[in-house]
Protein backbone atom coordinates (compact mmCIF):
# COMPACT_ATOMS: atom_id res chain seq x y z
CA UNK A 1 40.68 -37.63 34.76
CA UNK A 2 43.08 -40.24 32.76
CA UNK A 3 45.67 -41.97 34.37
CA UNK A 4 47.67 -43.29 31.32
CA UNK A 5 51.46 -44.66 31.28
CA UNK A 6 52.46 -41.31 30.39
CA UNK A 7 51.09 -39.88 33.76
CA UNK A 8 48.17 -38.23 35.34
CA UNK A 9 45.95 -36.09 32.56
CA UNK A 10 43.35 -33.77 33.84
CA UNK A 11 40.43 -31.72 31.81
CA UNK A 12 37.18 -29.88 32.73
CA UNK A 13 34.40 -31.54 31.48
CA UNK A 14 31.89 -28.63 31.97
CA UNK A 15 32.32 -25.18 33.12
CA UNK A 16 30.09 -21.62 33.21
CA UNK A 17 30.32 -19.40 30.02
CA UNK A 18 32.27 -16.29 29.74
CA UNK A 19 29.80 -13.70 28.18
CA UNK A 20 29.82 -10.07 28.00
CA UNK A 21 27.95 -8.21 30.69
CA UNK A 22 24.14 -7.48 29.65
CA UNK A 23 23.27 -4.23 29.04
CA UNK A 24 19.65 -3.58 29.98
CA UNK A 25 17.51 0.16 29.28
CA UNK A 26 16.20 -0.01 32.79
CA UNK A 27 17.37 -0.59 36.43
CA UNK A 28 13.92 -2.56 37.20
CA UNK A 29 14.57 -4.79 34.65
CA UNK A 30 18.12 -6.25 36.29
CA UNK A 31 16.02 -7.03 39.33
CA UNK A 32 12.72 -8.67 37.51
CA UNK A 33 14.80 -11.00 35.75
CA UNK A 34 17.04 -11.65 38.83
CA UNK A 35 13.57 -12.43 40.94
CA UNK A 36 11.82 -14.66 38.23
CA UNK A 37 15.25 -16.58 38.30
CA UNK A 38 15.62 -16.90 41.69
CA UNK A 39 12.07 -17.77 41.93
CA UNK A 40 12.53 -20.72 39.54
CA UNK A 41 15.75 -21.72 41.53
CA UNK A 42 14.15 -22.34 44.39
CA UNK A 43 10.68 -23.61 43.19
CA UNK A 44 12.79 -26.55 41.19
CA UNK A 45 14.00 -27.20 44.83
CA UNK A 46 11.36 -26.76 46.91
CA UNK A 47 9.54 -30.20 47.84
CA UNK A 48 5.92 -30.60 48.74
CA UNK A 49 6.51 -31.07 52.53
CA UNK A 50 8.36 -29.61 55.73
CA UNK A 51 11.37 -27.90 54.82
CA UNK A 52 14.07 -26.39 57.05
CA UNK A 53 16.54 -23.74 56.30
CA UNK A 54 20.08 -22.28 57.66
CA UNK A 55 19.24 -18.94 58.37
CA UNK A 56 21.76 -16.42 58.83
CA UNK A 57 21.45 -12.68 59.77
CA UNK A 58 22.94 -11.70 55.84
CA UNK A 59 21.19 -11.96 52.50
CA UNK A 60 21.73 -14.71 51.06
CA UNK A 61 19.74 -17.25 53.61
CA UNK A 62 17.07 -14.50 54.20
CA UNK A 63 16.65 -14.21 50.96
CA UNK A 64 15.82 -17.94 50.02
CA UNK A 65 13.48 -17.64 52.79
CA UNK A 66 11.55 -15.11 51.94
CA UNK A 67 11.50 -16.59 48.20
CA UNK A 68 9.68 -19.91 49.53
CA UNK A 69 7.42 -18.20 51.87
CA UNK A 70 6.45 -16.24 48.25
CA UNK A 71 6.16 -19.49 46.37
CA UNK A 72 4.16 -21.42 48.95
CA UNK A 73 1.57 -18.29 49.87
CA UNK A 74 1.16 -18.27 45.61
CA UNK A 75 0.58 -21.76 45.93
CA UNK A 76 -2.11 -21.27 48.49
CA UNK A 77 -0.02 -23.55 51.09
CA UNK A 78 1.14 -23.39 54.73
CA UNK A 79 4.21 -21.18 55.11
CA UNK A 80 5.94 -24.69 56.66
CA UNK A 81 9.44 -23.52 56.87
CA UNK A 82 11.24 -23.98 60.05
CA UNK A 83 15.09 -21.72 60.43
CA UNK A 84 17.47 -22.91 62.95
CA UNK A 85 20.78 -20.56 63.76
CA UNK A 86 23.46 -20.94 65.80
CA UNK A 87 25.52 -18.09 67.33
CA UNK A 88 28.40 -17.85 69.77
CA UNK A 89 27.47 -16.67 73.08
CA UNK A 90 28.07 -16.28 75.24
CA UNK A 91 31.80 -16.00 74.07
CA UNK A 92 31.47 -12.65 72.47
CA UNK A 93 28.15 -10.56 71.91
CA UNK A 94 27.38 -12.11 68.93
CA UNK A 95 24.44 -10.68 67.26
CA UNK A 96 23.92 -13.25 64.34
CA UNK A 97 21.18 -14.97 66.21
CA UNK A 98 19.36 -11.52 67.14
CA UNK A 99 19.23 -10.46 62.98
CA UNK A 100 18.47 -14.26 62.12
CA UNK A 101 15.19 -13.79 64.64
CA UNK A 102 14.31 -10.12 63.36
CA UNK A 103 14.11 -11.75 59.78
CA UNK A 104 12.09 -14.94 60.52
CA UNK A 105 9.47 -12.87 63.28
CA UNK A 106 9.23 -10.53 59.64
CA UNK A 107 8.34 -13.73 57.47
CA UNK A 108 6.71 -15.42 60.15
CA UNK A 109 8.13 -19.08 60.07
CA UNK A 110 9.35 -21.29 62.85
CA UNK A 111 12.94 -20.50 64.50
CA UNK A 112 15.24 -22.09 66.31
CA UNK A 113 18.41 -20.55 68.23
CA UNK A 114 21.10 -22.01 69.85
CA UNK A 115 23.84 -20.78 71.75
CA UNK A 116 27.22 -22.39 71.27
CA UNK A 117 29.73 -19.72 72.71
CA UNK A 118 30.61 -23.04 75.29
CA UNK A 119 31.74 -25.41 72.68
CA UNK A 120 35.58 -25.37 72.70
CA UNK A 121 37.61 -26.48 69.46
CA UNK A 122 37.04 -30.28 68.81
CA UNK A 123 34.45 -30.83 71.51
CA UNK A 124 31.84 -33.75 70.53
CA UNK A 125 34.90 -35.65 68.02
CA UNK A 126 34.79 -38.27 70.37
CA UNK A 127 30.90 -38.96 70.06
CA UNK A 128 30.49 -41.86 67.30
CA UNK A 129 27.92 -39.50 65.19
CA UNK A 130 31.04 -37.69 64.29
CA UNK A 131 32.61 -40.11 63.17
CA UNK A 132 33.82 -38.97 59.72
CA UNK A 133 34.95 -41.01 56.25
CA UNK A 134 38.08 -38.92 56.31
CA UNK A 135 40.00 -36.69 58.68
CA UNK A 136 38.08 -32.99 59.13
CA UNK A 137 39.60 -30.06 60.05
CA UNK A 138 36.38 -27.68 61.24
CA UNK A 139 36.88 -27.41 64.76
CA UNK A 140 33.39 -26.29 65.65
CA UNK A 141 32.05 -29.35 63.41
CA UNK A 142 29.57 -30.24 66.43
CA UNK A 143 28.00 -26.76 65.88
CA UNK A 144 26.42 -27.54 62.50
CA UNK A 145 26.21 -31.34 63.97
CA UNK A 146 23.73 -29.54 66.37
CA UNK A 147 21.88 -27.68 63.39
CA UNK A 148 21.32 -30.76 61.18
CA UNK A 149 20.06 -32.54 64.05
CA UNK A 150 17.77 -29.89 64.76
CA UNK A 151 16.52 -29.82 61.09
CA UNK A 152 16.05 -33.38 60.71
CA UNK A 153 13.19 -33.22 63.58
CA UNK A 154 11.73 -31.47 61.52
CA UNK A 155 12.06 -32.55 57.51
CA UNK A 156 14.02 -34.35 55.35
CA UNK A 157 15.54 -31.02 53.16
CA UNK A 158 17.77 -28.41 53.91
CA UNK A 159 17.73 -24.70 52.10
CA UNK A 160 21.71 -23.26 52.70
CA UNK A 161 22.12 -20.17 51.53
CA UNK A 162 25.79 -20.83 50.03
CA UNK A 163 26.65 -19.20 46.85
CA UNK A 164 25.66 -15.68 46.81
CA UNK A 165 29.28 -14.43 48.56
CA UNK A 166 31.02 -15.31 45.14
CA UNK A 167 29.33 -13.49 43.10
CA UNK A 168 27.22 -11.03 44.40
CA UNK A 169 29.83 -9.32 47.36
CA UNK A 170 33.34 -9.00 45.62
CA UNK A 171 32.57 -6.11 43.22
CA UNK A 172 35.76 -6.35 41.16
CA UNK A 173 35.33 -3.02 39.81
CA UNK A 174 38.94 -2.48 38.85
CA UNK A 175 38.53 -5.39 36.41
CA UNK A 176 35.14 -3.66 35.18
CA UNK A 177 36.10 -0.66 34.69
CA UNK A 178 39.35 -1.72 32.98
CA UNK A 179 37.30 -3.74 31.08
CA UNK A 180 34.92 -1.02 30.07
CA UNK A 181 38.08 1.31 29.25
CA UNK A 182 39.37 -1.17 26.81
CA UNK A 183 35.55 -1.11 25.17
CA UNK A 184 35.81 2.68 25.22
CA UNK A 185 32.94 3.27 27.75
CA UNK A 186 34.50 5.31 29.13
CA UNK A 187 31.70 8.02 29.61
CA UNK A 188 29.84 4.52 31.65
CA UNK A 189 32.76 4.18 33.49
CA UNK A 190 32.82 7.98 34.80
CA UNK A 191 28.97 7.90 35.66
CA UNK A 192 28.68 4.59 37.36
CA UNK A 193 31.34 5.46 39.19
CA UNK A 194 30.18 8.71 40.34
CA UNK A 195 26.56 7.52 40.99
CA UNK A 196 27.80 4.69 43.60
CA UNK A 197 30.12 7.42 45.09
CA UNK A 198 26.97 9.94 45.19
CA UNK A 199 24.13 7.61 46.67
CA UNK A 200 26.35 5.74 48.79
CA UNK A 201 28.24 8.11 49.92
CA UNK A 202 32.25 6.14 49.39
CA UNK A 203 34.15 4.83 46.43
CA UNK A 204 33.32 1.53 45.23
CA UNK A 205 35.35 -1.17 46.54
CA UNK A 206 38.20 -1.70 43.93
CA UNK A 207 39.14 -5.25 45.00
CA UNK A 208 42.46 -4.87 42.71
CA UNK A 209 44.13 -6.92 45.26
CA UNK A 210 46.86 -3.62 45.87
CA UNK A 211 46.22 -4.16 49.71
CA UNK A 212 48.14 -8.15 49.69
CA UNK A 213 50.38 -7.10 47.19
CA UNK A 214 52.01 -4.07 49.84
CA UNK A 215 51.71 -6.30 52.50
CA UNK A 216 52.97 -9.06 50.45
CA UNK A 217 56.41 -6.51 49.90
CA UNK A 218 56.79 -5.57 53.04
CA UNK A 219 56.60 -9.17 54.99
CA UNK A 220 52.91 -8.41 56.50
CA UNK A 221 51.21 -11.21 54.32
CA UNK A 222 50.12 -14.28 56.15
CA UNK A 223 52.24 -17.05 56.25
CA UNK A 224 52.64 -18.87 52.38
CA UNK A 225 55.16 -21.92 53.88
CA UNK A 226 53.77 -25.22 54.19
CA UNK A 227 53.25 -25.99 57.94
CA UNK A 228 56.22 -26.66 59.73
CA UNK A 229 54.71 -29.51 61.89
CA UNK A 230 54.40 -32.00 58.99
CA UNK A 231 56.87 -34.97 59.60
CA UNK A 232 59.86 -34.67 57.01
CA UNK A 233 59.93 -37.79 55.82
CA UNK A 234 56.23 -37.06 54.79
CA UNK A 235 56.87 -33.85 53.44
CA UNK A 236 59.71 -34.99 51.52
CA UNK A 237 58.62 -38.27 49.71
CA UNK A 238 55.21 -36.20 48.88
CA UNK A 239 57.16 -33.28 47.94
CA UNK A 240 54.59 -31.22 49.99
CA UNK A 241 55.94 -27.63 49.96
CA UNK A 242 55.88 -28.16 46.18
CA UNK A 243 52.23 -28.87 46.50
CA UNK A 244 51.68 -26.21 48.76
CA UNK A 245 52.82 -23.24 46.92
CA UNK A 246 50.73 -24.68 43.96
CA UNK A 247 47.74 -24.50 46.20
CA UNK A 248 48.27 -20.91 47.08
CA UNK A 249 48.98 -20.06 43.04
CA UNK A 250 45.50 -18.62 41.32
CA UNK A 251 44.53 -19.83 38.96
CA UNK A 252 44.37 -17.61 35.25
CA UNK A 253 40.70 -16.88 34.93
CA UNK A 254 39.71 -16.94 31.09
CA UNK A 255 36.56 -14.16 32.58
CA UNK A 256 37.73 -10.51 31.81
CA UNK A 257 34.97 -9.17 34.20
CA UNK A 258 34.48 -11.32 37.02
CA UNK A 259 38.04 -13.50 37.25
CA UNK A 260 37.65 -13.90 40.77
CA UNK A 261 33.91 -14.80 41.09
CA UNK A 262 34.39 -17.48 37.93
CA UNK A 263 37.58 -18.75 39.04
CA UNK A 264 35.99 -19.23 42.67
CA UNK A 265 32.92 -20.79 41.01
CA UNK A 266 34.86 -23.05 38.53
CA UNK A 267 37.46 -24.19 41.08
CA UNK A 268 37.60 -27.61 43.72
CA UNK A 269 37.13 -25.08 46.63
CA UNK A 270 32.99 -25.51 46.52
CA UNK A 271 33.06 -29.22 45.64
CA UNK A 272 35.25 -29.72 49.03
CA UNK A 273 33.38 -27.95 50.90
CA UNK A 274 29.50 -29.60 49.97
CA UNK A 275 31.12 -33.07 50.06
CA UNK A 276 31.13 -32.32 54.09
CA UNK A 277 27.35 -31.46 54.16
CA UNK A 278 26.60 -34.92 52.58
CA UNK A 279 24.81 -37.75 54.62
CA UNK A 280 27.86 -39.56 55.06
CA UNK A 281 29.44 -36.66 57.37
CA UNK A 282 26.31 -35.90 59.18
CA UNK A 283 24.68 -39.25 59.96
CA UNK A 284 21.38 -37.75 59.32
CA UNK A 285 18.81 -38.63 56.38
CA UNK A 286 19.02 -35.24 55.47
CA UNK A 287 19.48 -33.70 51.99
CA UNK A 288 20.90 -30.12 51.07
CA UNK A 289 19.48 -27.81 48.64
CA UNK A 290 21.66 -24.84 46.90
CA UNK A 291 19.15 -22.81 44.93
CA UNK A 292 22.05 -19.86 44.88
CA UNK A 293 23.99 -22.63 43.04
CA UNK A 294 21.85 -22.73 40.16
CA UNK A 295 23.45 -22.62 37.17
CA UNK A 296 20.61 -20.20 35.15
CA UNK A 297 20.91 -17.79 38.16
CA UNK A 298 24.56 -17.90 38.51
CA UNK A 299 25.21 -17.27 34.50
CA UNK A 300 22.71 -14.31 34.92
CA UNK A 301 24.84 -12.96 38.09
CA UNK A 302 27.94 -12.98 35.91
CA UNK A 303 26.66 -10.99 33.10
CA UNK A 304 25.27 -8.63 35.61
CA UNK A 305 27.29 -5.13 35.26
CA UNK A 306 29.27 -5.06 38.08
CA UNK A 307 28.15 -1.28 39.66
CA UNK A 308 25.68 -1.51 41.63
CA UNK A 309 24.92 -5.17 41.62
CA UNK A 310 27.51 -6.86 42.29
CA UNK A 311 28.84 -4.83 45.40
CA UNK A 312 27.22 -5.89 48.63
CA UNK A 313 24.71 -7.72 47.04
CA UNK A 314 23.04 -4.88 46.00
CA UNK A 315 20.89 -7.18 43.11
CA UNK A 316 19.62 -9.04 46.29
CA UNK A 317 19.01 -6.09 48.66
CA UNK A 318 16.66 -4.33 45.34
CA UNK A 319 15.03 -7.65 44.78
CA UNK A 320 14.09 -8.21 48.34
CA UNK A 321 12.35 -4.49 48.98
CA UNK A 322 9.18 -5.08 50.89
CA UNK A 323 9.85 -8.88 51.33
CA UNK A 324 12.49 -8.56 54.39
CA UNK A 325 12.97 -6.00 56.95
CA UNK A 326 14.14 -2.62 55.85
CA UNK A 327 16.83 -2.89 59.29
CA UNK A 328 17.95 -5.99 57.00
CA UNK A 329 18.24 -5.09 53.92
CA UNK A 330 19.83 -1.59 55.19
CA UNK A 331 22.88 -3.82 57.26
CA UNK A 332 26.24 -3.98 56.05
CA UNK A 333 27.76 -7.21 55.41
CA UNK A 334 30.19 -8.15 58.36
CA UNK A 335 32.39 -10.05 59.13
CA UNK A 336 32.24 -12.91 62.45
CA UNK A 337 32.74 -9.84 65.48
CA UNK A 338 35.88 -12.12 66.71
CA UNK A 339 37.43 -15.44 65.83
CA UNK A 340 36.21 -18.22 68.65
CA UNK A 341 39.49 -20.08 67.89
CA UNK A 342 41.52 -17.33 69.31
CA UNK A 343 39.04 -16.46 71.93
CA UNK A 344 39.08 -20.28 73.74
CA UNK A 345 42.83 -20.05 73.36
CA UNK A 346 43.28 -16.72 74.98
CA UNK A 347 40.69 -17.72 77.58
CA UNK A 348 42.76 -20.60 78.21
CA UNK A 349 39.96 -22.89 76.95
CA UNK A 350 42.08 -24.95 74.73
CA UNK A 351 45.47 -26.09 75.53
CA UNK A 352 48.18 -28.27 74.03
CA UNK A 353 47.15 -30.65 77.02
CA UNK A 354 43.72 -31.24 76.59
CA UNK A 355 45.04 -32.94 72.93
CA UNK A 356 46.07 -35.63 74.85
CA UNK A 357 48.68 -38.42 73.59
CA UNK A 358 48.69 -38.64 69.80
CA UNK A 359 48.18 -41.95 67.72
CA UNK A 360 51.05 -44.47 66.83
CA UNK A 361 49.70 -44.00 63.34
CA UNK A 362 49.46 -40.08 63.09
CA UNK A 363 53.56 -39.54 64.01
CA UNK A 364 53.99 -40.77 60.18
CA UNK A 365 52.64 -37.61 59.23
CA UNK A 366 53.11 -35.19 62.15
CA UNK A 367 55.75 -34.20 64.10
CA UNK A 368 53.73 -33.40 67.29
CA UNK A 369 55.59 -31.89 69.61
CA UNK A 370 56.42 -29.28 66.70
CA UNK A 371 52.77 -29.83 65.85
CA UNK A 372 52.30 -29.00 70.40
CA UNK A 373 54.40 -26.10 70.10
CA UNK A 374 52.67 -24.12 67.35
CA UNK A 375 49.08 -24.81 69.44
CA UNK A 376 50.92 -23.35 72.80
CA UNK A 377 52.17 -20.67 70.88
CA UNK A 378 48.42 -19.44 69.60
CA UNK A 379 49.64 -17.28 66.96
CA UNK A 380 46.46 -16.60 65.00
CA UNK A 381 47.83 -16.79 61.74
CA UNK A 382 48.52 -19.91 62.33
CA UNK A 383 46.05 -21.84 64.72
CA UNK A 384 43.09 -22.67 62.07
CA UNK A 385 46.24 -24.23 59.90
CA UNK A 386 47.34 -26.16 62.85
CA UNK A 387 43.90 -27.80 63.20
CA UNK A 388 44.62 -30.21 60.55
CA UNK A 389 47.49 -32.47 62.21
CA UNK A 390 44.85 -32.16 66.01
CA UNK A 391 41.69 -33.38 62.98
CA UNK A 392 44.15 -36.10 61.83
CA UNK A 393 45.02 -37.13 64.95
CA UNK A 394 41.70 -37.36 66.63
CA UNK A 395 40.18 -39.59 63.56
CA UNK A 396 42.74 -41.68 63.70
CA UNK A 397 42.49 -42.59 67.32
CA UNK A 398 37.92 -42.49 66.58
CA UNK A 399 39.00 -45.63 64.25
């Protein structure tokens, strides 16, 4: 970054290749290479003591489990890993925790569940230990709170299993096979496609982005306007609907076979989001560890031909046979069953109320009874957008 007289001037220092995909003779040999990476990954990670993990009921945590219970029985060591979940009952019948237990019970390491389903939006911003360096908008904040707290009882590192939904979920087969048309493959194109359709029994996810394009046309698309409970003044000396719609814009991706998973990887979405799992958010001396972010493994996933490997993580699913429970690696990926936000607010659990009076300083910024209305309204579109003027307000008055 260069601020000069001549204004602000912006360049990427460092960014992943764009190579072609790798063509391999064999199947096995996608998933060898994919293991000794991974393996590597999370041995470079790994310290010599106590270590705790997030552990989902997906892949991608399971998987980094599994990998250090590998690397420390090759090692001849203790299996000391301890998992801690969180799920949300007894809101909903959540079954994250259940999967979660089925996987650590398999690998036979400590675990830790929690329910949370009682928690309603913002609860705990009040306690000091949440105090944040800047205003944060995750209303169930005090959930992973909870998890670090639990984690640093127990060791000074943290396995998350974030990174594997970029690259190895998405599919983008439309670009691939596009991509393979323009190469003349088409023969590969024909017979990958019909083997996915064959052994799994569907057509491969397209992810050509037709679905938000016809909603898009005929006014179904989520809302693209900045929110309307920003404070004009605000809006208009910061020209923020400007900034907005620039937001929203994506980004040309230079990567002809994976734009999305490159653009997603190369973008300021990730850096955002880590910055919040730093020390200074939690309080805790605590350190996170991304083995799924490593760069070797990540430049591998994105030569990897996209059918089969890069639709539902099937590189993971083949890598972890006879590591992680066959009910495991045979589960779909899905989606949270329902959205807690809307649940409290249907339940009448969270209310415009219970927000209380705002701060003198926040009604620079927010026009709150706009910002009161949208909250009483509860349209789900919009209430996870709303939570940034209640975040706002709430640090200000923590001050």
């Amino acid at each position: 970054m260069r601020l000069s007289p001549q204004g602000l001037q912006m360049k990427c220092l460092h960014e992943l290749p764009v190579e072609e995909p790798l063509w391999l003779r064999r199947p096995e040999e996608y998933v060898e290479i994919y293991r000794e990476l991974l393996e590597k990954s999370v041995s470079d990670r790994l310290p010599n003591a106590r270590t705790a993990i997030f552990l989902s009921g997906g892949m991608d945590s399971p998987t980094l489990a599994a990998t250090v219970c590998t690397l420390r029985k090759k090692a001849g060591r203790d299996n000391d890993l301890s998992a801690v979940t969180a799920d949300s009952q007894p809101l909903f019948d959540d079954t994250e925790g259940q999967w979660a237990r089925q996987t650590a019970e398999h690998l036979g390491i400590e675990f830790e569940l929690s329910h949370h389903g009682d928690r309603i939006p913002f609860s705990g911003f009040e306690d000091s230990r949440a105090l944040f360096p800047e205003p944060f908008a995750n209303p169930f904040r005090e959930i992973y709170l909870h998890l670090y707290r639990q984690s640093a009882t127990k060791a000074r590192v943290v396995m998350l299993g974030y990174g594997g939904d970029d690259v190895v979920t998405g599919g983008e087969t439309a670009a691939y096979f596009v991509y393979l048309a323009k190469k003349g493959r088409f023969a590969q194109a024909l017979a990958e496609f019909g083997r996915y359709a064959i052994e799994h029994k569907k057509l491969p996810p397209l992810r050509a982005g037709i679905r938000a394009r016809f909603r898009g046309r005929f006014g179904m698309a989520g809302r693209s306007s900045a929110p309307l409970w920003l404070a004009q003044s605000f809006a208009q000396q910061f020209r923020l609907a400007d900034r907005w719609r620039e937001l929203l814009r994506e980004a040309p991706s230079s990567h002809l076979v994976r734009p999305r998973a490159h653009r997603g990887l190369s973008g300021t979405g990730w850096p955002h989001i880590l910055d919040k799992e730093d020390a200074a958010y939690t309080g805790l001396p605590l350190e996170i560890r991304l083995p799924l972010f490593d760069y070797r493994l990540l430049r591998f996933v994105l030569r990897l031909p996209v059918l089969p490997w890069c639709v539902d993580k099937e590189i993971m699913r083949q890598t972890m046979k006879g590591t992680l429970p066959e009910t495991v690696l045979q589960r779909a990926k899905s989606l949270l069953a329902q959205d807690p936000m809307e649940l409290h607010h249907r339940k009448g659990n969270w209310r415009p109320a219970q927000l209380g009076s705002p701060a003198e300083e926040v009604l620079e910024f927010v026009n709150w009874p706009k910002l009161l209305e949208n909250v009483l309204a509860g349209r789900a579109v919009d209430l996870w957008r709303d939570t940034a003027g209640v975040a706002l307000n709430l640090w200000l008055k923590s001050r």
